[in-house]
Protein backbone atom coordinates (compact mmCIF):
# COMPACT_ATOMS: atom_id res chain seq x y z
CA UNK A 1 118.65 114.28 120.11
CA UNK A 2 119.55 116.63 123.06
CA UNK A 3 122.44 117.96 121.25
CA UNK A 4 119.94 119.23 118.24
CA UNK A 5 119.14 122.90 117.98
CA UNK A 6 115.38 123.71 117.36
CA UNK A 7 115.43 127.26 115.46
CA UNK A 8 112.36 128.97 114.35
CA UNK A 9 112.75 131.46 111.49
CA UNK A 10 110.01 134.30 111.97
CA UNK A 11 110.11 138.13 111.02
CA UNK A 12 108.68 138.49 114.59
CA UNK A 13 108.99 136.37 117.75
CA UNK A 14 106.23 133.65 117.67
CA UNK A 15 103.48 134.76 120.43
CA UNK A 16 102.04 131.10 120.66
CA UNK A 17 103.91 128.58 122.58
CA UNK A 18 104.86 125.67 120.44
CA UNK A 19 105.74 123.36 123.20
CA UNK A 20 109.19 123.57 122.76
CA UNK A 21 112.74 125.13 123.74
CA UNK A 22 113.09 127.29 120.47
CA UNK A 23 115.99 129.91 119.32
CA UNK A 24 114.39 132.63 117.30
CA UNK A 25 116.02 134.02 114.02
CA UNK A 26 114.25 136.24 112.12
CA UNK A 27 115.52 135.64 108.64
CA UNK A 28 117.54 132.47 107.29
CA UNK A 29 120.34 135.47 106.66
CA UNK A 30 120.44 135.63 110.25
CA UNK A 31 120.95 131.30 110.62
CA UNK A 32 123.15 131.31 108.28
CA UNK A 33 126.15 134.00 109.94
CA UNK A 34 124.64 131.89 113.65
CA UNK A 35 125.61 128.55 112.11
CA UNK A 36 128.61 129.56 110.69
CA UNK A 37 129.63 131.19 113.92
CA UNK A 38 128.30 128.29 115.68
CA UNK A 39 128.29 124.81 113.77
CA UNK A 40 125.36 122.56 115.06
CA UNK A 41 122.92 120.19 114.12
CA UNK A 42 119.66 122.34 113.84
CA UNK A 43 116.26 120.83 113.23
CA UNK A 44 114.54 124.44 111.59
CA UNK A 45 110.74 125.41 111.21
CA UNK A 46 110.41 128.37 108.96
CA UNK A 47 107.24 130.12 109.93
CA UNK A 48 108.39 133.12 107.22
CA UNK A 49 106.82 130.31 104.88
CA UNK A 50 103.54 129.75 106.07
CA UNK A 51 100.48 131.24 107.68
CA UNK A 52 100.07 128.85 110.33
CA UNK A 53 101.89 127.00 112.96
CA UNK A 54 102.59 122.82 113.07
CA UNK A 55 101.16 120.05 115.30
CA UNK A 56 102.80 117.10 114.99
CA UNK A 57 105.04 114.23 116.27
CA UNK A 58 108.45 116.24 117.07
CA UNK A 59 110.46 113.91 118.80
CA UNK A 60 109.55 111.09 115.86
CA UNK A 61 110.50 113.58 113.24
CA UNK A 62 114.27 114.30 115.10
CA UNK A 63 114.41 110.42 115.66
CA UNK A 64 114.18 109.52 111.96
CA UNK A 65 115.75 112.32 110.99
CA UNK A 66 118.93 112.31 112.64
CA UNK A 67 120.14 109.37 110.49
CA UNK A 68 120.68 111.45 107.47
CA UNK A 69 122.44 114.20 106.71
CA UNK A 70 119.79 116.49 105.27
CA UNK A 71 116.03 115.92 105.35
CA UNK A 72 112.72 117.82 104.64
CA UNK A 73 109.33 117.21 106.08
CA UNK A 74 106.64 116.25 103.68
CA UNK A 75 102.86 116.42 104.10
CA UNK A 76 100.33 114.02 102.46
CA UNK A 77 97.91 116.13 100.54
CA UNK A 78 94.90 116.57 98.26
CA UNK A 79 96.65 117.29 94.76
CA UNK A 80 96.04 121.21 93.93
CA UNK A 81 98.47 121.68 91.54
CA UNK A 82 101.08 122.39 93.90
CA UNK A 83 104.82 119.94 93.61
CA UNK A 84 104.85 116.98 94.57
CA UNK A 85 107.47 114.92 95.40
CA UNK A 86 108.22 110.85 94.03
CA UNK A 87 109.64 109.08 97.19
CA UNK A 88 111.55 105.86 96.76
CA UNK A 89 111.83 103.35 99.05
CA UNK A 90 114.94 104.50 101.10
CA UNK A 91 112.90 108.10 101.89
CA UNK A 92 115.33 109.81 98.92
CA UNK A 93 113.41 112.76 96.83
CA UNK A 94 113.47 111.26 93.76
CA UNK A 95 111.80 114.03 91.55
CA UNK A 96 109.43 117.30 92.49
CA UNK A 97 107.04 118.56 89.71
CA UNK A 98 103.68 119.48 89.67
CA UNK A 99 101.23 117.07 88.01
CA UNK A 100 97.24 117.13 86.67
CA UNK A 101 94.68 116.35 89.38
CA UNK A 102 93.40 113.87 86.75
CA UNK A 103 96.13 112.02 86.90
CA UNK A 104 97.06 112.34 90.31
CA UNK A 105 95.19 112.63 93.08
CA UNK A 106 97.43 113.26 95.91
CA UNK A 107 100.74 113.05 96.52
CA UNK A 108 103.77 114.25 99.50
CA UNK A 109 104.22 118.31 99.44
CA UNK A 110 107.35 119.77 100.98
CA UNK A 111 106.88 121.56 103.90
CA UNK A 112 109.28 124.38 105.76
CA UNK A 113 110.24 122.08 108.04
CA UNK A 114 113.80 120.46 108.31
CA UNK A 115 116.84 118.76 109.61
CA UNK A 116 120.48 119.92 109.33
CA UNK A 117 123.50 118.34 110.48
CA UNK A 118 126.03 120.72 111.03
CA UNK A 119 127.99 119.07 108.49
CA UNK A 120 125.93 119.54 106.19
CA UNK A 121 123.78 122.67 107.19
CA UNK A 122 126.01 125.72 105.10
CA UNK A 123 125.44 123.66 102.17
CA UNK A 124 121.55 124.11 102.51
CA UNK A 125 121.18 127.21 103.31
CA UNK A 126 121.45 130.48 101.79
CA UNK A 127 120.73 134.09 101.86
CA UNK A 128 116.29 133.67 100.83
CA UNK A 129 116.09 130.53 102.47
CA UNK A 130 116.61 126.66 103.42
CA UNK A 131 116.43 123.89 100.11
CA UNK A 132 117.64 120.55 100.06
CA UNK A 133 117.19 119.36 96.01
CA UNK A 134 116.04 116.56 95.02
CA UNK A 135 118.42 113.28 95.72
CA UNK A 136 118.54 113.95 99.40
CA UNK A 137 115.61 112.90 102.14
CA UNK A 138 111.86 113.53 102.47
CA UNK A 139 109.98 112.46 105.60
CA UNK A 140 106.49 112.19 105.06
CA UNK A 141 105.36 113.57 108.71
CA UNK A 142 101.26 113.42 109.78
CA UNK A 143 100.08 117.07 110.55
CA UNK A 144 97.05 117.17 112.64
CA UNK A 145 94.69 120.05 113.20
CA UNK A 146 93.25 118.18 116.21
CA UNK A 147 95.91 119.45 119.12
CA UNK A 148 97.00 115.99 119.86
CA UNK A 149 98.95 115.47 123.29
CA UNK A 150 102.11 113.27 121.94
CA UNK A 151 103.25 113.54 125.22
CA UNK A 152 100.11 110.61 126.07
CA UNK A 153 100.72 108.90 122.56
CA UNK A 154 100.47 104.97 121.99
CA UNK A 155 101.33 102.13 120.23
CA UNK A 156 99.42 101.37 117.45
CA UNK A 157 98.89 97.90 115.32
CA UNK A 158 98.20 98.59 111.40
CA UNK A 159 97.05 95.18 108.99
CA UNK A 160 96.42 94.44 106.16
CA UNK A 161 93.21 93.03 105.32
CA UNK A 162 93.17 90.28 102.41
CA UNK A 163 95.96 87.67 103.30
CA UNK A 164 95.93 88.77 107.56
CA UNK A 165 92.59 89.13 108.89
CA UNK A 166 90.70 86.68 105.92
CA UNK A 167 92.04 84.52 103.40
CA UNK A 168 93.13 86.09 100.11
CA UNK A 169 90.72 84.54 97.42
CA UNK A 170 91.71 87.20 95.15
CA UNK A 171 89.14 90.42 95.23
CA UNK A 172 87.02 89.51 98.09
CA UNK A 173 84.06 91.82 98.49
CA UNK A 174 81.39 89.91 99.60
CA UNK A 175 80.41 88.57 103.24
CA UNK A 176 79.95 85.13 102.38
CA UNK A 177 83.65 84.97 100.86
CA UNK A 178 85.00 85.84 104.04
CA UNK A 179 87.61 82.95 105.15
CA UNK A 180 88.86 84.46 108.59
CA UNK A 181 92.71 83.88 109.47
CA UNK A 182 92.05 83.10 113.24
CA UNK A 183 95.91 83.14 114.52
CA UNK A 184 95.37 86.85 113.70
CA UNK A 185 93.19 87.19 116.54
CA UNK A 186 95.50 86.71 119.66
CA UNK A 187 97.51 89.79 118.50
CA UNK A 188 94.48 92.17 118.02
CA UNK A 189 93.90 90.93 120.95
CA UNK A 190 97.01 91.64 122.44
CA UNK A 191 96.15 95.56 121.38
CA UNK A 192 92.92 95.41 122.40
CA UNK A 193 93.71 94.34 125.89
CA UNK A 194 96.29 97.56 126.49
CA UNK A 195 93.90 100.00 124.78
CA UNK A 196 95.72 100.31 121.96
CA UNK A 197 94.22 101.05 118.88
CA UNK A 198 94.35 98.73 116.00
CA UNK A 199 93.93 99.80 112.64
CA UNK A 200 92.98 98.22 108.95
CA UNK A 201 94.60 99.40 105.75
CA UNK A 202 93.84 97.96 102.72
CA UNK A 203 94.72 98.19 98.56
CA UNK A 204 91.34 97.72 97.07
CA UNK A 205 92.06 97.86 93.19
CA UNK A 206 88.94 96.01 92.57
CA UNK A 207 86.52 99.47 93.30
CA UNK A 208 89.12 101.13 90.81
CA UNK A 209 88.61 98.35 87.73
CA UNK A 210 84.69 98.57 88.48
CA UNK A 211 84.83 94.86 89.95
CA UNK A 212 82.82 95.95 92.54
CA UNK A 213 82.03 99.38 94.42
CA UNK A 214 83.36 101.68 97.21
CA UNK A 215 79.90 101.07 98.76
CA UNK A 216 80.52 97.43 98.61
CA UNK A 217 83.75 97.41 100.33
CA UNK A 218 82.20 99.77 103.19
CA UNK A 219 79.39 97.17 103.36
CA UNK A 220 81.56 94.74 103.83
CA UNK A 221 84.01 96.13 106.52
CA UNK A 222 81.09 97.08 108.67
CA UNK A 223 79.98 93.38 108.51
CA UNK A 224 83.71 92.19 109.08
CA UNK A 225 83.23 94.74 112.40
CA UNK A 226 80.26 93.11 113.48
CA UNK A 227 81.84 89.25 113.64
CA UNK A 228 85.07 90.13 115.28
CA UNK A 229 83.09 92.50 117.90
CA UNK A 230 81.12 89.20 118.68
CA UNK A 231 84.93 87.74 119.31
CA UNK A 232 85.26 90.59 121.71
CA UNK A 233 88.06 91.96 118.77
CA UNK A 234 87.88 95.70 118.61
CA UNK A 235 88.97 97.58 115.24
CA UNK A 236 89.27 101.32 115.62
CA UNK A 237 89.05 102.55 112.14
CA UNK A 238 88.83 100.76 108.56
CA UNK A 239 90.67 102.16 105.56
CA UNK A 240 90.78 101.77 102.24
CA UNK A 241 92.50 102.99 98.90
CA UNK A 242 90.16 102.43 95.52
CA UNK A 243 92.84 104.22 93.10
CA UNK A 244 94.85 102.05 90.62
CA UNK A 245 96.52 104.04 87.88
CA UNK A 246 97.39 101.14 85.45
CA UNK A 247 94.45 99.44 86.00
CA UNK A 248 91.59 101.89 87.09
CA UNK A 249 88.64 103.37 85.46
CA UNK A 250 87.10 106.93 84.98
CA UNK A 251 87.90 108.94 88.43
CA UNK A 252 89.82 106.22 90.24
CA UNK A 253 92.16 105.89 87.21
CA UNK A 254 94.87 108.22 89.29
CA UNK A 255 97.97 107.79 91.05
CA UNK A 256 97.23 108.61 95.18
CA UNK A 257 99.66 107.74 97.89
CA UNK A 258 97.09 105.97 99.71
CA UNK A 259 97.62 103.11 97.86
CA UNK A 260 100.47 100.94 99.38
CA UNK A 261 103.18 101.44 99.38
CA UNK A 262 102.42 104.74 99.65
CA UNK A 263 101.54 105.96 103.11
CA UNK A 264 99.06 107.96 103.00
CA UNK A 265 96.02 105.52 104.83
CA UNK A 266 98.40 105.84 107.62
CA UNK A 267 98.95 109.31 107.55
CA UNK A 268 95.36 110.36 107.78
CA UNK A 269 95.01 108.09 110.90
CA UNK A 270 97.95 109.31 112.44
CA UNK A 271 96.67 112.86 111.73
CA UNK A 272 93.44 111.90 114.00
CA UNK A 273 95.26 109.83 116.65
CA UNK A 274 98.49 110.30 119.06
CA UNK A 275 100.34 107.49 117.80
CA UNK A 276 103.93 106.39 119.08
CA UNK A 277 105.10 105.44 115.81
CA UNK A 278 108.42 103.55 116.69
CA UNK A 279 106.58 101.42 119.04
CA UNK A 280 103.84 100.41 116.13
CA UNK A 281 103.67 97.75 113.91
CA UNK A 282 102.57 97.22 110.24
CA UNK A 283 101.57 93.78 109.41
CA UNK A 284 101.13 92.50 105.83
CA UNK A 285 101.27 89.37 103.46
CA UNK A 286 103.30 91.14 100.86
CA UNK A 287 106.40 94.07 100.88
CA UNK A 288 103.80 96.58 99.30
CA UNK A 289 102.55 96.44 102.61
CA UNK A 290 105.63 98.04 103.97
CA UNK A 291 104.75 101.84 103.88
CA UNK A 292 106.47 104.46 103.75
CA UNK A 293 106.44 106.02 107.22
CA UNK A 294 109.84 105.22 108.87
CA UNK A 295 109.79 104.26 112.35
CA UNK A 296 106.64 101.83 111.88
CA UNK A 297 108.15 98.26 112.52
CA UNK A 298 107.31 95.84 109.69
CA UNK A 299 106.64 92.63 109.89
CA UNK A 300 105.47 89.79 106.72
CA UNK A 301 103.67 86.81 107.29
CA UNK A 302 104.87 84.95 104.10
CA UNK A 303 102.39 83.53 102.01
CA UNK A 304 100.87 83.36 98.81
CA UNK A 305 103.22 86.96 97.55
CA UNK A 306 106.92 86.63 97.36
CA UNK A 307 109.19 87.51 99.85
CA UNK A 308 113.04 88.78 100.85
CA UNK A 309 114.72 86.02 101.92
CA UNK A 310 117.06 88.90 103.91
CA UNK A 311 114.22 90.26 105.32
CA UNK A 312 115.00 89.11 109.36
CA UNK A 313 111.03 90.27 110.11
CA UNK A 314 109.35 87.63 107.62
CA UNK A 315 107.51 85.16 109.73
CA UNK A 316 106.29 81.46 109.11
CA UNK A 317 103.44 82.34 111.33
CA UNK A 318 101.11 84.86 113.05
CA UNK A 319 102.26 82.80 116.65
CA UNK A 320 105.90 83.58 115.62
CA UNK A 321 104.46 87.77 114.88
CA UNK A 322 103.15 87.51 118.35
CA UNK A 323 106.06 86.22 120.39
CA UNK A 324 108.12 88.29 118.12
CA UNK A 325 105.62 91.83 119.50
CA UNK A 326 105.15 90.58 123.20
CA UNK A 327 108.50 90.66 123.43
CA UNK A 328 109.17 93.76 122.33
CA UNK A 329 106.10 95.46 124.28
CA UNK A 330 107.18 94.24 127.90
């Protein structure tokens, strides 16, 4: 990544230090003669496009990045009518339109932010500006308006709830229904113990097909909080999606990227908390529970949902997800 060129497009010279070496262009007319004077790969911020600056995770964005060719940054927003962009599973832009907020209710926006290979970078850019279509990469990227210090940032452990922490009985919502998966325990331990935060993300279609209520869920997780404090277990935060599209009713009848696959759970926590990403881990029963934030390690614990037999990190067993982290956190 020390060979990558970070260039800031401005009309003027940004005043505020963004905590970064920078070259300053004033107009993408301007990067385009540079580049072709000087091929490079260029990861570009174009603060002619917005009104504010960025804050977040620079060196994950360059990491991830780097692997493609071509690659925009995408934010996880509240829908407002603006474009927003269908992700598949290998991070390609799959189509960009705008959609009704009754249909969905969030969704990735692009943002001015980007990475060129110098292979690639004339093909990107021209005289108005920088645009990679649709068929190359999105990133979805957590944008904080907290000031977080990445330079202090830590691993993190995300689960999911139904099928890791408890039993899945199949739209569990009440206290007494809660069947707890003890071999969980040693690895939110294993968090715990380092002050590292660990994290709950959970699909809760039920709320959405009026099975039960948001307030029940919230009930619920607050209860769930109390009995693993009393196993000295700490949870930092509990979140949940109630949206199902096919299945929901009235308001929750939308599409939102909170719902996994979609990353958006994880994006709002990472847009509270310094979190080294590539050093994380997601830890489901099922692939939905593989979101779409690239860096976070994934690991299954197979179950009662089907699995890829080619997937190398599908365990029999939460001891085999612990030996398999310990190792990799010495």
């Amino acid at each position: 990544m020390n060979d990558i060129t970070t260039i800031l497009i401005s009309p003027q010279k940004p005043i505020n230090d963004p905590g970064f070496k920078f070259t300053w262009i004033s107009t993408t007319y301007e990067l385009k003669a540079n580049l072709i004077a000087r091929p490079r790969d260029c990861f570009i911020i174009d603060y002619s496009k917005v009104d504010h600056g960025f804050d977040f995770d620079k060196e994950l964005f360059l990491s991830q990045a780097s692997e493609f060719s071509a690659v925009q940054g995408l934010a996880f927003k509240i829908n407002r009518g603006e474009p927003l962009v269908t992700l598949g599973s290998d991070f390609k832009m799959l189509n960009d339109e705008a959609h009704s907020q009754d249909i969905y209710r969030d969704g990735l926006e692009r943002v001015p932010l980007y990475y060129l290979s110098k292979i690639a970078a004339l093909d990107f850019i021209t005289d108005t500006g920088v645009s990679i279509p649709v068929g190359n990469y999105g990133l979805p990227i957590a944008f904080s308006k907290l000031n977080l210090d990445y330079r202090k940032k830590r691993p993190a452990l995300f689960l999911d709830r139904d099928g890791v922490i408890n039993r899945d009985v199949g739209y569990v919502h009440k206290h007494e229904e809660i069947e707890y998966l003890e071999s969980i325990f040693p690895i939110i331990e294993l968090f715990n113990k380092r002050n590292w935060p660990v994290f709950v993300i959970t699909n809760q279609s039920g709320v959405a097909q009026g099975m039960y209520s948001e307030e029940d869920v919230i009930s619920l997780h607050k209860k769930m909080e109390v009995d693993l404090f009393k196993r000295n277990l700490v949870i930092k935060e509990w979140v949940y999606c109630p949206y199902h599209f096919e299945k929901g009713q009235g308001d929750f009848k939308r599409h939102s990227f909170t719902r996994k696959p979609g990353a958006g759970m994880a994006l709002s926590l990472l847009e509270k908390h310094a979190i080294d990403v590539e050093k994380s881990f997601m830890i489901g029963d099922k692939e939905s529970d593989n979101i779409l934030i690239k860096g976070l390690n994934f690991l299954q614990v197979k179950g009662k949902y089907p699995y890829n037999e080619a997937n190398s990190f599908c365990f029999d067993s939460f001891s085999k997800i612990q030996d398999y982290i310990q190792g990799k956190i010495v």
